[in-house]
Protein backbone atom coordinates (compact mmCIF):
# COMPACT_ATOMS: atom_id res chain seq x y z
CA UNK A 1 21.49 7.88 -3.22
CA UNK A 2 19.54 5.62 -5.53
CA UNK A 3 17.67 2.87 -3.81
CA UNK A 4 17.15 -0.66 -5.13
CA UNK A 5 14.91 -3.64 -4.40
CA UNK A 6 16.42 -7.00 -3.67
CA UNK A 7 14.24 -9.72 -1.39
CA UNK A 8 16.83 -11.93 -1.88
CA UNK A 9 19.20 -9.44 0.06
CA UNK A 10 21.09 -11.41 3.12
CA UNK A 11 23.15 -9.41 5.53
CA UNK A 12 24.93 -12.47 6.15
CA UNK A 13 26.08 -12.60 2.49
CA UNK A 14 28.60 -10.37 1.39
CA UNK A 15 27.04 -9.80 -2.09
CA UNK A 16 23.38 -9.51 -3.56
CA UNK A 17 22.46 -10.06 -7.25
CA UNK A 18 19.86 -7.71 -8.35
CA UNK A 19 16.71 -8.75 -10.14
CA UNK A 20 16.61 -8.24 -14.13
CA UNK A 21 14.18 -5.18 -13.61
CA UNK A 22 16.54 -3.72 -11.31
CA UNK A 23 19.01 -4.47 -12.94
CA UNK A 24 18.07 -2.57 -16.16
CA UNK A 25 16.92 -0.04 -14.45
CA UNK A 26 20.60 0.43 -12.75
CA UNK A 27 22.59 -0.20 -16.02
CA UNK A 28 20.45 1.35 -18.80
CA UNK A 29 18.23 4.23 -17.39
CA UNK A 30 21.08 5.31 -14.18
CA UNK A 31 24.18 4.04 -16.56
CA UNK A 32 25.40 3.38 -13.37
CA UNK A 33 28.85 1.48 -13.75
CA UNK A 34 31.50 -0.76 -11.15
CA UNK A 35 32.15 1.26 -8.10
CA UNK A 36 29.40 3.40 -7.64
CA UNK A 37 27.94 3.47 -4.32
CA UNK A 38 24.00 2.69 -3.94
CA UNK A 39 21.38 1.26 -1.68
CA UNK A 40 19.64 -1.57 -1.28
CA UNK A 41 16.85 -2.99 0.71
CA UNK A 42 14.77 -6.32 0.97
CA UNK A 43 11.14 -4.74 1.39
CA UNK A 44 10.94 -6.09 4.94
CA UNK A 45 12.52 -3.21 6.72
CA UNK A 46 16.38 -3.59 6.10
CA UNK A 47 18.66 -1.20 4.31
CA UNK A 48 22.10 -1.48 3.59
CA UNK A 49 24.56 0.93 1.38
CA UNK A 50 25.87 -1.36 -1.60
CA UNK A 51 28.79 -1.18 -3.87
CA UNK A 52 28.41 -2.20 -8.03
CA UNK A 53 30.53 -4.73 -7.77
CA UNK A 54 29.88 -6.33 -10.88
CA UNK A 55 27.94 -5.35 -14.10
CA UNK A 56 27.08 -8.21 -17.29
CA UNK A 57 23.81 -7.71 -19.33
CA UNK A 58 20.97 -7.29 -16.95
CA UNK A 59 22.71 -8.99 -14.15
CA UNK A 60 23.95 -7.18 -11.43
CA UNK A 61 26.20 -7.31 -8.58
CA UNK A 62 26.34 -5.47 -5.31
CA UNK A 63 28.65 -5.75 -2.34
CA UNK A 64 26.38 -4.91 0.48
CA UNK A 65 28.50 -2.64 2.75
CA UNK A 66 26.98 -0.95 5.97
CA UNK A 67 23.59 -0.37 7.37
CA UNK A 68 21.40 2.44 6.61
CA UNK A 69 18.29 3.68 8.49
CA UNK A 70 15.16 3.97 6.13
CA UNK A 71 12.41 5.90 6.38
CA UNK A 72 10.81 5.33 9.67
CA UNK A 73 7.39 2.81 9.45
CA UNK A 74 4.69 4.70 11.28
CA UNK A 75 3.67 2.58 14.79
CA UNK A 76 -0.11 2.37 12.91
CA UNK A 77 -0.65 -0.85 11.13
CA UNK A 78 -3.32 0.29 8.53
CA UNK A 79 -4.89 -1.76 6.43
CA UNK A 80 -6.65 -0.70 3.27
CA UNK A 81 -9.26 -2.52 1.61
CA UNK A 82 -9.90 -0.41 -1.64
CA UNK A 83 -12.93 -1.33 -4.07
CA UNK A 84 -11.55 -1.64 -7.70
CA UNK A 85 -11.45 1.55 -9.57
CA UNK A 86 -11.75 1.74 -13.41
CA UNK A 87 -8.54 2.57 -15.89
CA UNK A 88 -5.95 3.35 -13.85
CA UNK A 89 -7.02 5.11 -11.17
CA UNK A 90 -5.88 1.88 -8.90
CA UNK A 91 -2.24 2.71 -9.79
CA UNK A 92 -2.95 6.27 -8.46
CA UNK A 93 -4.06 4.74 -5.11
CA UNK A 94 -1.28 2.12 -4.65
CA UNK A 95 1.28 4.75 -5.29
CA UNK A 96 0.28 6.93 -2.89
CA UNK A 97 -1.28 4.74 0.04
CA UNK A 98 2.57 3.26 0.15
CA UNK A 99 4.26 6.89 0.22
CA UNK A 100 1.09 7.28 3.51
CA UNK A 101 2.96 4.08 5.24
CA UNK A 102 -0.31 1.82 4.59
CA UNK A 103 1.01 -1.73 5.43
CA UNK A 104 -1.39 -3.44 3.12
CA UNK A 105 -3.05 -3.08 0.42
CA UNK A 106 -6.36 -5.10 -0.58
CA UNK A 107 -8.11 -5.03 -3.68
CA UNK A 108 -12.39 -5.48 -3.27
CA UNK A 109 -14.66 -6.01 -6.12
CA UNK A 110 -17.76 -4.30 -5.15
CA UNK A 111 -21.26 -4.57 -6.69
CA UNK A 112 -20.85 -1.42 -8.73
CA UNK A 113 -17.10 -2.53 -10.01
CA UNK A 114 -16.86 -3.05 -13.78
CA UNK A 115 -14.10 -5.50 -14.14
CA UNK A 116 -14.09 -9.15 -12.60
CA UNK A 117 -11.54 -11.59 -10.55
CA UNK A 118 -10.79 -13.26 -13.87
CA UNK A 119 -10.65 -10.16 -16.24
CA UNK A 120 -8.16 -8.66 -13.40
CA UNK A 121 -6.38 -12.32 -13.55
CA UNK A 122 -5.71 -12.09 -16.50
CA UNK A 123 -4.28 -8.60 -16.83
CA UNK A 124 -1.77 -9.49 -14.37
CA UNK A 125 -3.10 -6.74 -12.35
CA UNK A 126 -1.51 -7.50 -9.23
CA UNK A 127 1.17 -8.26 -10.34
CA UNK A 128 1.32 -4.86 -11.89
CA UNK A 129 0.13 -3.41 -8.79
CA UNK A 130 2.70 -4.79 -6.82
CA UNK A 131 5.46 -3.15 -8.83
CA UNK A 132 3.87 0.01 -8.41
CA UNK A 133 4.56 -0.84 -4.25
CA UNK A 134 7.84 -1.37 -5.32
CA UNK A 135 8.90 1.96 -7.10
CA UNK A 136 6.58 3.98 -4.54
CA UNK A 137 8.31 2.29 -1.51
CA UNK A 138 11.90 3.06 -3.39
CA UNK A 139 11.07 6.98 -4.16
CA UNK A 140 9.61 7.68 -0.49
CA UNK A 141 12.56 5.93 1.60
CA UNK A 142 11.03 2.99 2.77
CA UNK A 143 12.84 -0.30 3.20
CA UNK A 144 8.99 -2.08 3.72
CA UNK A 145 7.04 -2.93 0.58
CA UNK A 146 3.33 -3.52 1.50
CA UNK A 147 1.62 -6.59 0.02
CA UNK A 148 -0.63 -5.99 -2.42
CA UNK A 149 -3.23 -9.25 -1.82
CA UNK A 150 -5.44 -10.98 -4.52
CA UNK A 151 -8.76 -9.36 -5.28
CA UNK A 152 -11.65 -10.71 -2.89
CA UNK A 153 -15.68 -9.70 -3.23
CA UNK A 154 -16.86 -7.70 -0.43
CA UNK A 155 -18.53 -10.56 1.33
CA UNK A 156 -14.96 -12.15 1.33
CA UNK A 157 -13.27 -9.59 3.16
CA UNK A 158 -16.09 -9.09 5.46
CA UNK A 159 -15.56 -13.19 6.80
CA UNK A 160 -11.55 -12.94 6.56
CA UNK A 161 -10.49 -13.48 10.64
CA UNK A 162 -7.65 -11.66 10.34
CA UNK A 163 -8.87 -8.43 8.84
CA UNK A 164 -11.93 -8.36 11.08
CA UNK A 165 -9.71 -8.53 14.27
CA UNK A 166 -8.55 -5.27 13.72
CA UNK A 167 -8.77 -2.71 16.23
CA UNK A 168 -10.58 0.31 14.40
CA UNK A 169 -12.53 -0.55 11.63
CA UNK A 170 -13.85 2.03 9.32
CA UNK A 171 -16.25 2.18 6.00
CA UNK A 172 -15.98 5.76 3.99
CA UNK A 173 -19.34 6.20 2.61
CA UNK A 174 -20.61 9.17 0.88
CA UNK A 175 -21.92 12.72 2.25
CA UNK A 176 -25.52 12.29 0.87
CA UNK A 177 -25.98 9.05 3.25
CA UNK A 178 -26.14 10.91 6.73
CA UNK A 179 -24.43 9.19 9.70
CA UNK A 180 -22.09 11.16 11.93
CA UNK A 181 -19.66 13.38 9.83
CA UNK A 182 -17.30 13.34 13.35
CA UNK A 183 -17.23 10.00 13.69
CA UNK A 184 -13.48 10.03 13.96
CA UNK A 185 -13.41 12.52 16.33
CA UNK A 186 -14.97 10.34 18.95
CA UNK A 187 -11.55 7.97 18.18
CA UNK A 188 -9.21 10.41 20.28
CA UNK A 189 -11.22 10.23 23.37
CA UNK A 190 -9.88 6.48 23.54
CA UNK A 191 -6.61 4.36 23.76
CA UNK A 192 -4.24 4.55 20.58
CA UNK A 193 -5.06 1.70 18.33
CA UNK A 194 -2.29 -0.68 16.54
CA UNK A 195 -4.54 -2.22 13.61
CA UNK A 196 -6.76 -0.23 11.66
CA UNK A 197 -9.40 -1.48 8.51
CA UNK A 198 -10.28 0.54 6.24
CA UNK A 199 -12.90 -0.18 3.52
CA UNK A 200 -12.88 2.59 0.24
CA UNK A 201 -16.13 2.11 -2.27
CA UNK A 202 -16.38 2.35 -5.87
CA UNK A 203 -16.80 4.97 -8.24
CA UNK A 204 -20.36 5.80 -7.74
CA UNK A 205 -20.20 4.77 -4.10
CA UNK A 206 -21.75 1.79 -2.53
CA UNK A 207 -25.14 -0.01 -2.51
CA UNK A 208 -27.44 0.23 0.23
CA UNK A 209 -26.92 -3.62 0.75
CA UNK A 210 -23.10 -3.33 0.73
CA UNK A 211 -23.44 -0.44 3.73
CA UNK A 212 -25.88 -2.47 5.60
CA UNK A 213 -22.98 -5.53 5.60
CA UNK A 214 -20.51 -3.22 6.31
CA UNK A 215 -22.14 -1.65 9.26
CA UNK A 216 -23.39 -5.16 10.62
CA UNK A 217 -19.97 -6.27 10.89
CA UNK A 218 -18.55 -3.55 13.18
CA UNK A 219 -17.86 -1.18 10.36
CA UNK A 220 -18.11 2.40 11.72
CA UNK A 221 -19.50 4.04 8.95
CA UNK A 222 -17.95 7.80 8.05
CA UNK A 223 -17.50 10.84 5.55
CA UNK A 224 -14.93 13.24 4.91
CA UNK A 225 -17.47 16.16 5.10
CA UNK A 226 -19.95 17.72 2.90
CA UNK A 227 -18.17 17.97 -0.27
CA UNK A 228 -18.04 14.48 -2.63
CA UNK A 229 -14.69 13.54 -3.32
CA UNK A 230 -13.34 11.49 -6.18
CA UNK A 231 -13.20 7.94 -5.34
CA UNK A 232 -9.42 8.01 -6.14
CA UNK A 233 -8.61 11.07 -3.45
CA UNK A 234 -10.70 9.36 -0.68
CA UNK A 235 -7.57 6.54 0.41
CA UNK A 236 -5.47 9.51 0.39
CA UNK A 237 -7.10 11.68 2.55
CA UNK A 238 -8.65 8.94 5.37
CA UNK A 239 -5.01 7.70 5.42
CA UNK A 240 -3.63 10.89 5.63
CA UNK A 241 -5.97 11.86 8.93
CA UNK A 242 -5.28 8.41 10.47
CA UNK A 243 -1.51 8.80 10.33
CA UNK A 244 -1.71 12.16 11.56
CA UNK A 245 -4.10 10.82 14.73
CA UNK A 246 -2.30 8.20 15.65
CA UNK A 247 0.69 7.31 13.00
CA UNK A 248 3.74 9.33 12.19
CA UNK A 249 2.42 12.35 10.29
């Protein structure tokens, strides 16, 4: 059944107007038409099954009708604080840290990033970002878009209250700076966390004086093993083992 994003959606209401991306996406890449049955959610966790109800231009129609259970949103409220990557590489790792259940998504600028807050202003990169959350969250089944926040410098992050609560916090670094390759392995011995942080670095990896920060502020600082992975595959895989020790996977 194809899947489309409405925040406006209100169960209370009997009908939901899509937005004009949706929309056109419904009328001139599905050619769906009046009557067809579809689904709908609001990115905060509800699903319903929708009739077309209604279809003029790029405005849209649907009668909400019953109910539907998403994909299930792992118990493991992860966190991701990814350092910009160059060309689109940061498309890559939105797409695929939603399909991995991350619940947010935050964009660092790191001392070795080659862009800036206003160059990435004013590509609308968020924005663009956030869209990518969108379709990802509509192709894997969930009814739960994660935010995708404004780009902060590491230093930012690193003072932000409500990141630096979480439970687990973790910095990937790479295999040539040695600390404890099974780091995480020492996590299972203790309780199941709720909130995890985790910090990604750059192309090129960080600078001594980011690690040092990281590490004085409760980071636990790990690798994924010998071998030096792209920067792009590294969300994939740390989110991958997180879910799978204490998420849904």
């Amino acid at each position: 059944m194809y899947r489309f994003y409405a925040p406006d959606l209100d169960p209370s209401r009997s009908v939901v107007t899509l937005s004009p991306d949706e929309a056109k996406h419904l009328t001139r890449v599905l050619r769906l038409v009046p009557g067809a049955i579809v689904a709908v959610f609001d990115g905060r966790g509800k699903e319903f099954s929708a009739r077309v109800e209604s279809v003029e231009h790029d405005r849209v129609k649907l009668e909400i009708l019953e109910p539907r259970q998403p994909a299930h949103e792992s118990p493991l409220a992860i966190t991701l604080a990814q350092a910009v990557l160059k060309s689109d590489k940061m498309d890559d790792v939105v797409r695929d840290a939603v399909m991995l259940g991350v619940a947010a998504i935050q964009p660092v600028l790191s001392s070795r990033a080659e862009t800036s807050l206003a160059a990435l202003q004013h590509a609308r990169r968020v924005e663009r970002w956030q869209r990518i959350a969108v379709a990802s969250a509509k192709q894997c089944g969930r009814a739960v878009v994660p935010k995708v926040r404004d780009p902060v410098a590491l230093d930012t992050l690193l003072a932000c209250p409500s990141d630096m609560t979480a439970e687990v916090k973790l910095a990937l670094v790479e295999p040539s700076q040695y600390y404890d390759q099974r780091a995480l392995d020492t996590f299972r011995e203790g309780p199941r966390p709720i909130t995890v942080l985790v910090v990604v670095g750059p192309e090129g990896g960080w600078k001594p004086g980011e690690v040092e920060r990281l590490s004085a502020a409760g980071f636990r600082l790990v690798t994924l093993g010998s071998r030096t992975l792209r920067a792009e595959a590294v969300p994939s895989v740390i989110l991958a083992l997180l879910q799978f020790m204490w998420g849904d996977l």
